[in-house]
C-alpha atoms as a PDB file:
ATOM      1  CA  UNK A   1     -12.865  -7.696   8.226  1.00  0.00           C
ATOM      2  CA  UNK A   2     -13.800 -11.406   6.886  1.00  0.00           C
ATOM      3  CA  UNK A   3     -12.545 -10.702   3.333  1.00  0.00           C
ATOM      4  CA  UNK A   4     -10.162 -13.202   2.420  1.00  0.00           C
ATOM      5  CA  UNK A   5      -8.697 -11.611  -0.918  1.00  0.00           C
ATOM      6  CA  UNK A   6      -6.847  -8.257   0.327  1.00  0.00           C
ATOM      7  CA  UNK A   7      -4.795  -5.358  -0.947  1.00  0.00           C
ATOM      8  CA  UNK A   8      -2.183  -3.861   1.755  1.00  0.00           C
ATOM      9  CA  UNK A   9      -1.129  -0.183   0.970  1.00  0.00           C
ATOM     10  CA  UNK A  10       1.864   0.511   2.847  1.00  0.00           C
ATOM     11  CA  UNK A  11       3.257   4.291   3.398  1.00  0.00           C
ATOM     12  CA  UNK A  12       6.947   5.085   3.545  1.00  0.00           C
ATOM     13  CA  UNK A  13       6.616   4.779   7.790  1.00  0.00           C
ATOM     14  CA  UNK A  14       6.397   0.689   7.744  1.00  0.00           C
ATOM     15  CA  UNK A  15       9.886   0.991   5.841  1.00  0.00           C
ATOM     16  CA  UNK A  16      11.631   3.331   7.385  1.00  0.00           C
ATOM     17  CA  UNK A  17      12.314   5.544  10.677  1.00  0.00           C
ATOM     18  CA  UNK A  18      12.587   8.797   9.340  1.00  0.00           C
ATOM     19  CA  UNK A  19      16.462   9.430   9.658  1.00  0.00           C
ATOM     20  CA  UNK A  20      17.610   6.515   7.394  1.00  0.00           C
ATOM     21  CA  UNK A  21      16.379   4.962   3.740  1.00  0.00           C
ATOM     22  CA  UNK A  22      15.710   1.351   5.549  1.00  0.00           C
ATOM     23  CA  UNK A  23      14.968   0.913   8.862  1.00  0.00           C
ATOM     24  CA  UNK A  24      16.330  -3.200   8.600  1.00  0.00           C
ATOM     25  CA  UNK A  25      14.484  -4.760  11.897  1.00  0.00           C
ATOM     26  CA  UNK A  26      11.276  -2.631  11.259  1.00  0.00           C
ATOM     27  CA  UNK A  27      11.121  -4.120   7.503  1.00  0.00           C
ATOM     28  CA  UNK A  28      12.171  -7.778   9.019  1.00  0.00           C
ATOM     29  CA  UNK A  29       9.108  -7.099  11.394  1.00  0.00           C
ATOM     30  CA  UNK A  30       6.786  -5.893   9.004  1.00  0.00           C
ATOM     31  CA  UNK A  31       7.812  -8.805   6.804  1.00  0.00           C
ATOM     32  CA  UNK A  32       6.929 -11.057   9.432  1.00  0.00           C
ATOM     33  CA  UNK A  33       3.376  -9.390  10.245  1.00  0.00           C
ATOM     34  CA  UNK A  34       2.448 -10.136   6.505  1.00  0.00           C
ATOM     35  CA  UNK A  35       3.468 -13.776   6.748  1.00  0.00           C
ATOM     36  CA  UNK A  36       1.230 -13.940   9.584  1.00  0.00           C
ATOM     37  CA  UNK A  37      -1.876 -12.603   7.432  1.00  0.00           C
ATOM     38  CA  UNK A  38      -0.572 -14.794   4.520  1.00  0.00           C
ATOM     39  CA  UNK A  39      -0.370 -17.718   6.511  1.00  0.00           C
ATOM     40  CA  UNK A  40      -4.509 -17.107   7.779  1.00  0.00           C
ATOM     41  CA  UNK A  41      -5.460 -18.085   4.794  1.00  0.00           C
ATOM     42  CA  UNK A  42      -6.211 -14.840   3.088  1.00  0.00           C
ATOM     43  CA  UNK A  43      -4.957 -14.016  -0.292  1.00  0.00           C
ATOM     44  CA  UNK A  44      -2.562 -11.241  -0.193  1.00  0.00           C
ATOM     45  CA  UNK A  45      -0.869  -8.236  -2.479  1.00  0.00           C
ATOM     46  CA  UNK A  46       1.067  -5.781  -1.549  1.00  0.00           C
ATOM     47  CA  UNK A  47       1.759  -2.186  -3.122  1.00  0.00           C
ATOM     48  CA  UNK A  48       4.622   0.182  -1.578  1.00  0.00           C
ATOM     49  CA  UNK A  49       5.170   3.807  -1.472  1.00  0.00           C
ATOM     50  CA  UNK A  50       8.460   5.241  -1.726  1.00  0.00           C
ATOM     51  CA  UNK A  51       8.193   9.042   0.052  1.00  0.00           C
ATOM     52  CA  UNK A  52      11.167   6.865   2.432  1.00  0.00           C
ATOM     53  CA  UNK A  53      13.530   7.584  -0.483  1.00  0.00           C
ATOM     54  CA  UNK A  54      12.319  10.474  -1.855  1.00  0.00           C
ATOM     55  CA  UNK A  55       9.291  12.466  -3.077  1.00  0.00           C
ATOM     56  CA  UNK A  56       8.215  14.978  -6.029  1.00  0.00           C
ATOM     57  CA  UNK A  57       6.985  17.400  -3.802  1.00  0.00           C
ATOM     58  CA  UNK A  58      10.042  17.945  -1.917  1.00  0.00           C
ATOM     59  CA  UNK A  59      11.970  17.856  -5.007  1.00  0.00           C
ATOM     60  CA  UNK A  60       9.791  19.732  -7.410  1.00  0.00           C
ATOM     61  CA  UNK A  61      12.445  22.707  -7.391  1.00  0.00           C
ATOM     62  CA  UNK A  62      15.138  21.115  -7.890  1.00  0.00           C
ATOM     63  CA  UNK A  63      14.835  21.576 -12.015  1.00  0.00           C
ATOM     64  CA  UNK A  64      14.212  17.956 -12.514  1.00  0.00           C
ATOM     65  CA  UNK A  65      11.440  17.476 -15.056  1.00  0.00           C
ATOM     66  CA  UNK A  66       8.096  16.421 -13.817  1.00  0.00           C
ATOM     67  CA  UNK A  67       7.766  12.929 -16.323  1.00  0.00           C
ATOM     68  CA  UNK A  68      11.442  11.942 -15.299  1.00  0.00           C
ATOM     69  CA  UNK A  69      10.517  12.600 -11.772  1.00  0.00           C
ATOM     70  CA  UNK A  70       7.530  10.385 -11.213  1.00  0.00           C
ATOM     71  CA  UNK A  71       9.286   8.013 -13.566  1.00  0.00           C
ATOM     72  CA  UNK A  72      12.467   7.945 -10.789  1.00  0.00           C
ATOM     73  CA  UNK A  73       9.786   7.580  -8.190  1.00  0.00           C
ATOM     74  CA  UNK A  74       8.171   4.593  -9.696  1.00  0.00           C
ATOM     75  CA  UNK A  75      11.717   2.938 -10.109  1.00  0.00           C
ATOM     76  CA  UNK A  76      12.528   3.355  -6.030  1.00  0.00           C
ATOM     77  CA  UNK A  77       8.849   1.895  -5.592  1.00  0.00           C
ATOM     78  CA  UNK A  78      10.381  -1.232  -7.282  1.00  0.00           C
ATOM     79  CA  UNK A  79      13.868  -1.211  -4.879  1.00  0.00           C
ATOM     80  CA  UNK A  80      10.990  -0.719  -1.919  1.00  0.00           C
ATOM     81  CA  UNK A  81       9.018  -4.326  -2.926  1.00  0.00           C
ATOM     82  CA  UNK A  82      12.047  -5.979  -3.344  1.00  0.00           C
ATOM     83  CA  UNK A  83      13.392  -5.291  -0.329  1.00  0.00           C
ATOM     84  CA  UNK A  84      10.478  -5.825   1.565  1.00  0.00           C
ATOM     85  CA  UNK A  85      10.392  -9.366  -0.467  1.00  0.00           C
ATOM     86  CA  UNK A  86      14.256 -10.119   0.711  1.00  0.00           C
ATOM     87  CA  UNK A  87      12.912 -10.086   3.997  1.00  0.00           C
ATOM     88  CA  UNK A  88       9.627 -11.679   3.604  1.00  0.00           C
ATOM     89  CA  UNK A  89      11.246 -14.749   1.559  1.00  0.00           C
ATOM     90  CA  UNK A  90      12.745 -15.477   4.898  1.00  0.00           C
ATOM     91  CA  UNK A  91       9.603 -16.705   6.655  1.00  0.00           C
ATOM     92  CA  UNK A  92       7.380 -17.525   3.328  1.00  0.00           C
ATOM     93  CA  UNK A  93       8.949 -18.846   0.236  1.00  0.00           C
ATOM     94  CA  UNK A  94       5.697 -18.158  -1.900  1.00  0.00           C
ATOM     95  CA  UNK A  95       6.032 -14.826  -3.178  1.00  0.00           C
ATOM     96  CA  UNK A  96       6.360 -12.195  -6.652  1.00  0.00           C
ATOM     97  CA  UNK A  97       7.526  -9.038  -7.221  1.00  0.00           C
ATOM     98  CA  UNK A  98       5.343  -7.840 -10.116  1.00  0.00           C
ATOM     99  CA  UNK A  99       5.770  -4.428 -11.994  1.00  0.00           C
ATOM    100  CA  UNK A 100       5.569  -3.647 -15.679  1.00  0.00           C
ATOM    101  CA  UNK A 101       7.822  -4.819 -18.514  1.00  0.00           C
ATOM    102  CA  UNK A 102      10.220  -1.777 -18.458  1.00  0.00           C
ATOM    103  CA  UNK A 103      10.749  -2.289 -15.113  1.00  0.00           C
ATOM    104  CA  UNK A 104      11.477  -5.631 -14.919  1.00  0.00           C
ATOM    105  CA  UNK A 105      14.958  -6.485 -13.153  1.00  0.00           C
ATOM    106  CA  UNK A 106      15.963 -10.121 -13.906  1.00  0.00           C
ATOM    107  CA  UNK A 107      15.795 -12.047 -11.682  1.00  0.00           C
ATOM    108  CA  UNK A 108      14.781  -9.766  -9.035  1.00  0.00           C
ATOM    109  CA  UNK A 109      10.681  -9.443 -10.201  1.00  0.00           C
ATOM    110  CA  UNK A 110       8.445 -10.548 -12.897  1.00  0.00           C
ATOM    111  CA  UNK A 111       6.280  -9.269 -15.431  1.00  0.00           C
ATOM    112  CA  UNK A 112       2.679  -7.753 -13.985  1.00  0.00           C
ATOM    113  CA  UNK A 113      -0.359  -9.661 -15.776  1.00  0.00           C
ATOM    114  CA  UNK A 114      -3.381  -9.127 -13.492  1.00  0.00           C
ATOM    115  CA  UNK A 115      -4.280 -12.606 -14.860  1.00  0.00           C
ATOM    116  CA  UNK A 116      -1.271 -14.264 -14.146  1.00  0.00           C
ATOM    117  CA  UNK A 117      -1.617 -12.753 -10.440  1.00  0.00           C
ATOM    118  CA  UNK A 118      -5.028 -13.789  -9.641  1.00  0.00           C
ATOM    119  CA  UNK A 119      -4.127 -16.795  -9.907  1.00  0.00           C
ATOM    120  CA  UNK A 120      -0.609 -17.145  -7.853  1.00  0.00           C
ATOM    121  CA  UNK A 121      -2.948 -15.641  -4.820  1.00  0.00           C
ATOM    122  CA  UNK A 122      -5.540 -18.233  -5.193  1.00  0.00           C
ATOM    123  CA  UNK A 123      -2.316 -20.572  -5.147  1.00  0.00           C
ATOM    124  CA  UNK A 124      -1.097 -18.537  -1.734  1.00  0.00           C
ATOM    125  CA  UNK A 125       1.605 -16.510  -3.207  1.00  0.00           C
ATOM    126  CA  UNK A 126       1.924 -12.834  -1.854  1.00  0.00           C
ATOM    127  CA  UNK A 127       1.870 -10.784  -5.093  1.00  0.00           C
ATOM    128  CA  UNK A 128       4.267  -7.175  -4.177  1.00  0.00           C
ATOM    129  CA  UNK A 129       3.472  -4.780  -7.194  1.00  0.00           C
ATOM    130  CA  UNK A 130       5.759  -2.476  -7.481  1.00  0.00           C
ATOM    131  CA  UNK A 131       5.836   0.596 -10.157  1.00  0.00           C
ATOM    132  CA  UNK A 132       2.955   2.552  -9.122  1.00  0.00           C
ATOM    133  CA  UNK A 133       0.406   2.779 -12.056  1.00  0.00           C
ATOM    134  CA  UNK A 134       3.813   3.349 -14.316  1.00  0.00           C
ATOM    135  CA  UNK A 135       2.235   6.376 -15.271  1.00  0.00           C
ATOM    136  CA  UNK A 136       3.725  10.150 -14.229  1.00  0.00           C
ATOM    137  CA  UNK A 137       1.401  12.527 -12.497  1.00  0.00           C
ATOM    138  CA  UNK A 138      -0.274  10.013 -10.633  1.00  0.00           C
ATOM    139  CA  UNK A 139       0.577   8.185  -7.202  1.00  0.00           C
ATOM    140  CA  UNK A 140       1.130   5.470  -5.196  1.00  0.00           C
ATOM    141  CA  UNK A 141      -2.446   5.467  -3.581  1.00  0.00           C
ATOM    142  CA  UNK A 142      -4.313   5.231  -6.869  1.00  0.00           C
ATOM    143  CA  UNK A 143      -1.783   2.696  -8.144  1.00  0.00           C
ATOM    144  CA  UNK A 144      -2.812   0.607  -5.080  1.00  0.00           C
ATOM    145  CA  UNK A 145      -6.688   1.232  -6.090  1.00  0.00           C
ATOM    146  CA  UNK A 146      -6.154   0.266  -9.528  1.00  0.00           C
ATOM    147  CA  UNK A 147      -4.275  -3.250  -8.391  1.00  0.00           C
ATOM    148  CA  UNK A 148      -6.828  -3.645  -6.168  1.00  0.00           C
ATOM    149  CA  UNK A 149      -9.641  -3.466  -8.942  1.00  0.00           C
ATOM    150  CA  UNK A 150      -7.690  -5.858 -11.374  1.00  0.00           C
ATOM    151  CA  UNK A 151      -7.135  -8.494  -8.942  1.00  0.00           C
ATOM    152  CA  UNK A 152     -10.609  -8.526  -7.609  1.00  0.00           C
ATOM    153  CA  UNK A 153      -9.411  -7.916  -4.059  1.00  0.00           C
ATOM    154  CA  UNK A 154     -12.309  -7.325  -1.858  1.00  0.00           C
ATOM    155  CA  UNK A 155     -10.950  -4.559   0.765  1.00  0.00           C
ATOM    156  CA  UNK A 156      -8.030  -2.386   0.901  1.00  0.00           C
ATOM    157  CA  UNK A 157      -6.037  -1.985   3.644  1.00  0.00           C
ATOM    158  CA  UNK A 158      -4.194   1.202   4.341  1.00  0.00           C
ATOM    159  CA  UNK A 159      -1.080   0.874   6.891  1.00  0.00           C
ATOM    160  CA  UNK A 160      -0.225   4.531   8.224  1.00  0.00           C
ATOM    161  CA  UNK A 161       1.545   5.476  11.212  1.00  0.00           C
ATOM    162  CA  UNK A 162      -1.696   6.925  13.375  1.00  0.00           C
ATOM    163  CA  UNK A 163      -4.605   4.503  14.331  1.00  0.00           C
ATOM    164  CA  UNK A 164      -7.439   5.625  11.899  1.00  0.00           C
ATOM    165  CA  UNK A 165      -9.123   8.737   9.903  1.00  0.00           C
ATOM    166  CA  UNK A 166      -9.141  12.214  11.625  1.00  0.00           C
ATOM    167  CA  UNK A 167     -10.586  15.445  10.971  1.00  0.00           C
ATOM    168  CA  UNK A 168      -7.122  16.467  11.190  1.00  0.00           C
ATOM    169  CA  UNK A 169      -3.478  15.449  12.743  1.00  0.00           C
ATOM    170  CA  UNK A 170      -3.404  14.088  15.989  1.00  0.00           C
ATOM    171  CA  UNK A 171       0.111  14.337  16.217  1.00  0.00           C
ATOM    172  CA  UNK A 172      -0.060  18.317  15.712  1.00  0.00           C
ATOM    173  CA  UNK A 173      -3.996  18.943  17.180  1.00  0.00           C
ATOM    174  CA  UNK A 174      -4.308  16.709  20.744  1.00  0.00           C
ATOM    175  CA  UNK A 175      -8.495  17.861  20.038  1.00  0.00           C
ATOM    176  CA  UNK A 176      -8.399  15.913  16.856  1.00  0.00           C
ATOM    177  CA  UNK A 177     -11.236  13.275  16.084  1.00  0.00           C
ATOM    178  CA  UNK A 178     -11.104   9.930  15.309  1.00  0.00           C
ATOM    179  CA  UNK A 179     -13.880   8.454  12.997  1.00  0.00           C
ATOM    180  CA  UNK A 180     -14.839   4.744  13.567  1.00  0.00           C
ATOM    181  CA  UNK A 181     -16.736   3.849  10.272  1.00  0.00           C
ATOM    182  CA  UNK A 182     -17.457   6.701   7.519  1.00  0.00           C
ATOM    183  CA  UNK A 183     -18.014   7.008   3.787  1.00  0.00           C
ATOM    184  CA  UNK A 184     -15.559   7.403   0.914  1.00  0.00           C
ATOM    185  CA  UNK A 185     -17.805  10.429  -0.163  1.00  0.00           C
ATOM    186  CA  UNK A 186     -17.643  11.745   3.288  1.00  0.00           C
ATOM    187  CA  UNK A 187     -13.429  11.652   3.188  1.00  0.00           C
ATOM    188  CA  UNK A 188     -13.679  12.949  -0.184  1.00  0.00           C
ATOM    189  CA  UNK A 189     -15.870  16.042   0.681  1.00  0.00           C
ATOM    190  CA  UNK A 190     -14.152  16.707   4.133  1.00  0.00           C
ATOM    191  CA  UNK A 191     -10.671  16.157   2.691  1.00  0.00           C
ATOM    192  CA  UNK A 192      -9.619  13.894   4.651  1.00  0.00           C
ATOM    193  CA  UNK A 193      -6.463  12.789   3.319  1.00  0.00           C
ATOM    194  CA  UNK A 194      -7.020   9.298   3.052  1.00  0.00           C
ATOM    195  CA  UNK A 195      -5.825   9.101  -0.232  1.00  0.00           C
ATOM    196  CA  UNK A 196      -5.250  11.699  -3.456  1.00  0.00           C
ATOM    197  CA  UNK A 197      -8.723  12.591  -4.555  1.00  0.00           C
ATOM    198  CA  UNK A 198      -7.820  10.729  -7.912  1.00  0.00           C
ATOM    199  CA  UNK A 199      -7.922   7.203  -6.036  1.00  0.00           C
ATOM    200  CA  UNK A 200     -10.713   8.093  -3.569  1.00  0.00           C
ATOM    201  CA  UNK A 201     -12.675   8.401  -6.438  1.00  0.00           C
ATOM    202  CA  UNK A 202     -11.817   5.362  -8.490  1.00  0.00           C
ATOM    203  CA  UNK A 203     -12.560   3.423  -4.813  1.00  0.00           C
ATOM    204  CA  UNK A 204     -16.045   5.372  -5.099  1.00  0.00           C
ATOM    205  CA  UNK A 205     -16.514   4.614  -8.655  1.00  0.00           C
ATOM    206  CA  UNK A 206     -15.814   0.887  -8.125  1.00  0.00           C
ATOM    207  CA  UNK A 207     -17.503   0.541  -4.639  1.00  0.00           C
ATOM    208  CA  UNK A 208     -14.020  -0.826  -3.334  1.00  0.00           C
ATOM    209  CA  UNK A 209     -13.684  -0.171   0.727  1.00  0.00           C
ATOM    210  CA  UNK A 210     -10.729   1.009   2.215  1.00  0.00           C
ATOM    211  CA  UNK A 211      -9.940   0.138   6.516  1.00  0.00           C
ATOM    212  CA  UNK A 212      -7.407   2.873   7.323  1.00  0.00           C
ATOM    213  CA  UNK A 213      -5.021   1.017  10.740  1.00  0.00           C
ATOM    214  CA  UNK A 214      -2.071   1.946  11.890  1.00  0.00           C
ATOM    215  CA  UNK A 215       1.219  -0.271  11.312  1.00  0.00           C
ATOM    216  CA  UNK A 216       1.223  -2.084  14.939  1.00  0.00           C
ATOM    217  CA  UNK A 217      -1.937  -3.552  13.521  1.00  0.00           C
ATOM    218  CA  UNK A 218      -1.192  -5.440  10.488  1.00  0.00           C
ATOM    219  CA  UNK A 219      -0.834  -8.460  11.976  1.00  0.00           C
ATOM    220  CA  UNK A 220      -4.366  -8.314  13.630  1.00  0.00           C
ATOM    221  CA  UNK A 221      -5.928  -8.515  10.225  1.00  0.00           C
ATOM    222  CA  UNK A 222      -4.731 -12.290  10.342  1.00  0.00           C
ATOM    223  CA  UNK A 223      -7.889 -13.020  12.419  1.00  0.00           C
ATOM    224  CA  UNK A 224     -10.204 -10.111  11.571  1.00  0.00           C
ATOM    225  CA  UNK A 225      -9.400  -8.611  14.940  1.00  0.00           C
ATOM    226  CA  UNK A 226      -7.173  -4.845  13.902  1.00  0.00           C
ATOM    227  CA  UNK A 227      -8.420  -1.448  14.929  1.00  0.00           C
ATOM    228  CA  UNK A 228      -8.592   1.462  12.723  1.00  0.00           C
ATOM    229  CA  UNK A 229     -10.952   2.823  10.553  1.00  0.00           C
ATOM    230  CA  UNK A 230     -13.816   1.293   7.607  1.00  0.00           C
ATOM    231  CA  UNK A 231     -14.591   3.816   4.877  1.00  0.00           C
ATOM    232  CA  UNK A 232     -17.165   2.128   2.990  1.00  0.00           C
ATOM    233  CA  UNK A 233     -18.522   2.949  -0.514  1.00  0.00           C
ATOM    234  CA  UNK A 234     -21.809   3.940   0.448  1.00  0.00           C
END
């Protein structure tokens, strides 16, 4: 963990506590954890999920189309970064929300140019992209590969709510086991669930790691010292 240029992938858990949309003091928190990382030294973006507000695949009877769906999805991944941001602006004032032009929200975010972005993290500032890829029928978890590519970051980090990879879950099987180090072909061909297939395989394509850790963690990545899990390219 001595990268200094870092993606953070953060599930719906870090945002909320499964009865309510926000969970307030666990965002403030979180917020706080990724100042501490920011303020390390290391150059810092941030992608959001948004399964705490709601989720196609809980949804997909509900005679919504599919395109208008994902679109909907990608908008409440945009309310996610900014509120995240509301709270980190409290501790750091460096900081963009960046998503794509038709999702802009004056003066809430700014336009994404992976360009432009580069170049506020060399400068310190925590870049949230919000918006997924902006394209339906494709998720969160690839979106945060794909930023990850364009802005050169050299690791992703994957925030969940359990402590690594398993062979399954540990909060349903108590005989499930945890991997310390293991291969992004290896989670791909066990099914692993460390991501959709389509952004496991982008990360293989592009030799980009991913270190799977669970939320309590995040702030240990400030000095290369968090637990969890290295899938590697190779």
């Amino acid at each position: 963990m001595k990268a200094n240029r870092i993606l953070i992938k953060l599930s719906w858990e870090a945002l909320s506590d499964g009865t309510s949309m926000f969970a307030y003091d666990k965002i403030a928190t979180l917020a706080k954890h990724l100042f501490t990382v920011a303020q390390s030294g290391k150059q810092l973006a941030v992608v959001c999920g948004a399964w705490n507000i709601r989720r196609y695949r809980d949804t997909k009877d509900a005679g919504i189309d599919r395109v208008k769906s994902d679109h909907l999805g990608m908008m409440w991944t945009v309310m996610n970064a900014v509120m995240l941001n509301e709270k980190y602006i409290q501790a750091w004032w460096k900081w963009i929300v960046a998503c794509a032009k038709w999702m802009h929200i004056s003066p809430l975010t700014t336009h994404y140019n992976a360009l432009t972005a580069r170049h506020k993290m060399i400068q310190w500032t925590v870049v949230f992209c919000a918006g997924g890829t902006w394209n339906p029928y494709s998720t969160t978890d690839l979106g945060a590969v794909l930023r990850a590519l364009e802005l050169q970051c050299e690791i992703l980090i994957k925030v969940t709510k359990v402590d690594g990879v398993y062979d399954k879950d540990p909060h349903l099987y108590s005989d499930a086991k945890r991997f310390d180090a293991l291969t992004l072909a290896q989670a791909d061909e066990l099914n692993l669930h460390i991501m959709d297939h389509s952004a496991i395989g982008m990360a293989r394509e592009n030799k980009l790691a991913i270190f799977v850790c669970h939320i309590d963690q995040l702030a240990a990545l400030a000095n290369g010292t968090a637990k969890g899990t290295m899938v590697t390219p190779e």
